[in-house]
Every structure is written in structure tokens, then in C-alpha cells.
Protein backbone atom coordinates (compact mmCIF):
# COMPACT_ATOMS: atom_id res chain seq x y z
CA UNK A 1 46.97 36.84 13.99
CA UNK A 2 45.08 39.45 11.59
CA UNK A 3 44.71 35.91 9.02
CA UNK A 4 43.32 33.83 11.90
CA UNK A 5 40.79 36.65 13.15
CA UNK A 6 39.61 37.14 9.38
CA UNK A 7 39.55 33.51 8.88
CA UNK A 8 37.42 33.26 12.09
CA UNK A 9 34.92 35.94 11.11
CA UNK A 10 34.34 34.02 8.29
CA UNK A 11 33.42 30.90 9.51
CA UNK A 12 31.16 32.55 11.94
CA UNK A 13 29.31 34.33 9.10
CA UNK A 14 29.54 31.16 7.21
CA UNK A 15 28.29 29.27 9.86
CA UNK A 16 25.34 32.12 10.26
CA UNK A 17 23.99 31.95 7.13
CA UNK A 18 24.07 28.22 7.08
CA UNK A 19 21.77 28.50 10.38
CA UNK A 20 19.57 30.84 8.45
CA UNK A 21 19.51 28.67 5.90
CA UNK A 22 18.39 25.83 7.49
CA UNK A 23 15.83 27.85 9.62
CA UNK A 24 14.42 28.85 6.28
CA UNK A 25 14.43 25.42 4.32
CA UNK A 26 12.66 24.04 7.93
CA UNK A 27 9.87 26.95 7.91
CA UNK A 28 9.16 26.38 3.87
CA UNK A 29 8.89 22.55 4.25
CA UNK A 30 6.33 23.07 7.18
CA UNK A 31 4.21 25.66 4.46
CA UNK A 32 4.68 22.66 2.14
CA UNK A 33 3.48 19.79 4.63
CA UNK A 34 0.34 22.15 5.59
CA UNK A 35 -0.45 22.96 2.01
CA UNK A 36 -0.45 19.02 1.32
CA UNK A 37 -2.72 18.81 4.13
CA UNK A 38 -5.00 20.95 2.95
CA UNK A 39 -4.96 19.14 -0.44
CA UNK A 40 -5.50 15.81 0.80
CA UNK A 41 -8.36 17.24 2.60
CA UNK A 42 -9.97 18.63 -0.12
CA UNK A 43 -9.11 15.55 -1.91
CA UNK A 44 -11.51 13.65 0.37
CA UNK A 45 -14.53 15.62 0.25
CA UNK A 46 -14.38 15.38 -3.66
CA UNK A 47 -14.01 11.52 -3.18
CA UNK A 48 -16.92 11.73 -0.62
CA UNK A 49 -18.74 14.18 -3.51
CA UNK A 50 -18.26 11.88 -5.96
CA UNK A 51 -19.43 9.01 -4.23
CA UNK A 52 -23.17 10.70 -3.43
CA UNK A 53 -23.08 11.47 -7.07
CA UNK A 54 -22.20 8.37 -7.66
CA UNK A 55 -25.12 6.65 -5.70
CA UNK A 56 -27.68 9.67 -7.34
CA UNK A 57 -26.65 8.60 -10.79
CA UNK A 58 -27.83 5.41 -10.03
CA UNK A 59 -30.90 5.86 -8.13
CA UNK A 60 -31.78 8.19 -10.91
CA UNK A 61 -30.85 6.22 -14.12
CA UNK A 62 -32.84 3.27 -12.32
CA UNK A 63 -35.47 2.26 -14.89
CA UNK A 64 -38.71 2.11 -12.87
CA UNK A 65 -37.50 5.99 -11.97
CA UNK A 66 -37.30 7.08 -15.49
CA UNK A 67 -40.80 5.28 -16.08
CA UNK A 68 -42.08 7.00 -13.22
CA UNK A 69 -41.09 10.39 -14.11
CA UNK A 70 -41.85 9.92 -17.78
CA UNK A 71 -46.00 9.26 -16.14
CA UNK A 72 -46.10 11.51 -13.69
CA UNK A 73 -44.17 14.55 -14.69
CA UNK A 74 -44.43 14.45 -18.07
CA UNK A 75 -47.82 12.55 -18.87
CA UNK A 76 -46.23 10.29 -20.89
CA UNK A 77 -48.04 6.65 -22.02
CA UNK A 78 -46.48 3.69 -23.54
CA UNK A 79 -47.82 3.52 -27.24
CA UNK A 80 -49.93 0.45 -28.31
CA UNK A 81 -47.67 -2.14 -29.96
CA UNK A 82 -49.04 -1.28 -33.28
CA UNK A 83 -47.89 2.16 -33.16
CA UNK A 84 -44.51 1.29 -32.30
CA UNK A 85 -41.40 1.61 -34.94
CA UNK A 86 -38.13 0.12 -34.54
CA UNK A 87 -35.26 1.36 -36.81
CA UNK A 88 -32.38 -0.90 -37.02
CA UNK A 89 -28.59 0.36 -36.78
């Protein structure tokens, strides 16, 4: 009887600590899943960041922009043809 009593405190404890065990695995995979959440959130406002700067780059590099700029900002005038050098590569 003492065998079967020890063997059944055992399994109890075993069966304890499995419980635990899967309480904790349960509770870390939920931290997980909200952390990958967060992640994919983040994620999408980069993606949604990217595309504005995206869309800026291009509205920026346009070339009547740069021209436009380059006359009023900076006072700059297209040369006469004359004064114009081209190197070659």
C-alpha cells in the first residue's frame, strides 16, 4: 500500500507540473502572438511611410520642379548655347 500511495503522489505532482507547464507555454505564446502584433503593426506604418516618401521622391525629382527651384530659389539661368560645355564619358 506504502508503493501505491508513493506511486500516486507522484503522478499527482507529475501531473501538476505538467498543468503548470502547459499554463506557462499557453501564457508565453499569447506574449508571442501580441508581440507579432505589434510588429506587423509597425510594419504597416513603415510601408505606409515609405509609400509618402515614395510619392515625395517623385514629385520632387520631377524635372519642371528642379527647374523651378533652380529659378526661384536659387536665381539660377540657363546659359546661352555658346557658353555651354559638354564633356564626354
Amino acid at each position: 500500500m506504502v508503493i501505491g500511495r508513493y506511486v500516486q503522489g507522484v503522478l499527482i505532482l507529475v501531473l501538476l507540473v505538467s498543468a503548470l507547464v502547459v499554463i506557462y507555454s499557453k501564457y508565453q505564446s499569447r506574449l508571442i502572438f501580441i508581440e507579432i502584433q505589434k510588429q506587423e503593426r509597425e510594419l504597416d506604418q513603415y510601408e505606409v511611410e515609405w509609400g509618402q516618401l515614395q510619392l515625395e521622391l517623385t514629385t520632387l525629382a520631377e524635372q519642371n520642379r528642379v527647374e523651378q527651384v533652380a529659378r526661384e530659389q536659387l536665381r539660377l539661368v540657363m546659359p546661352v548655347r555658346e557658353k555651354i560645355i559638354y564633356i564626354k564619358p
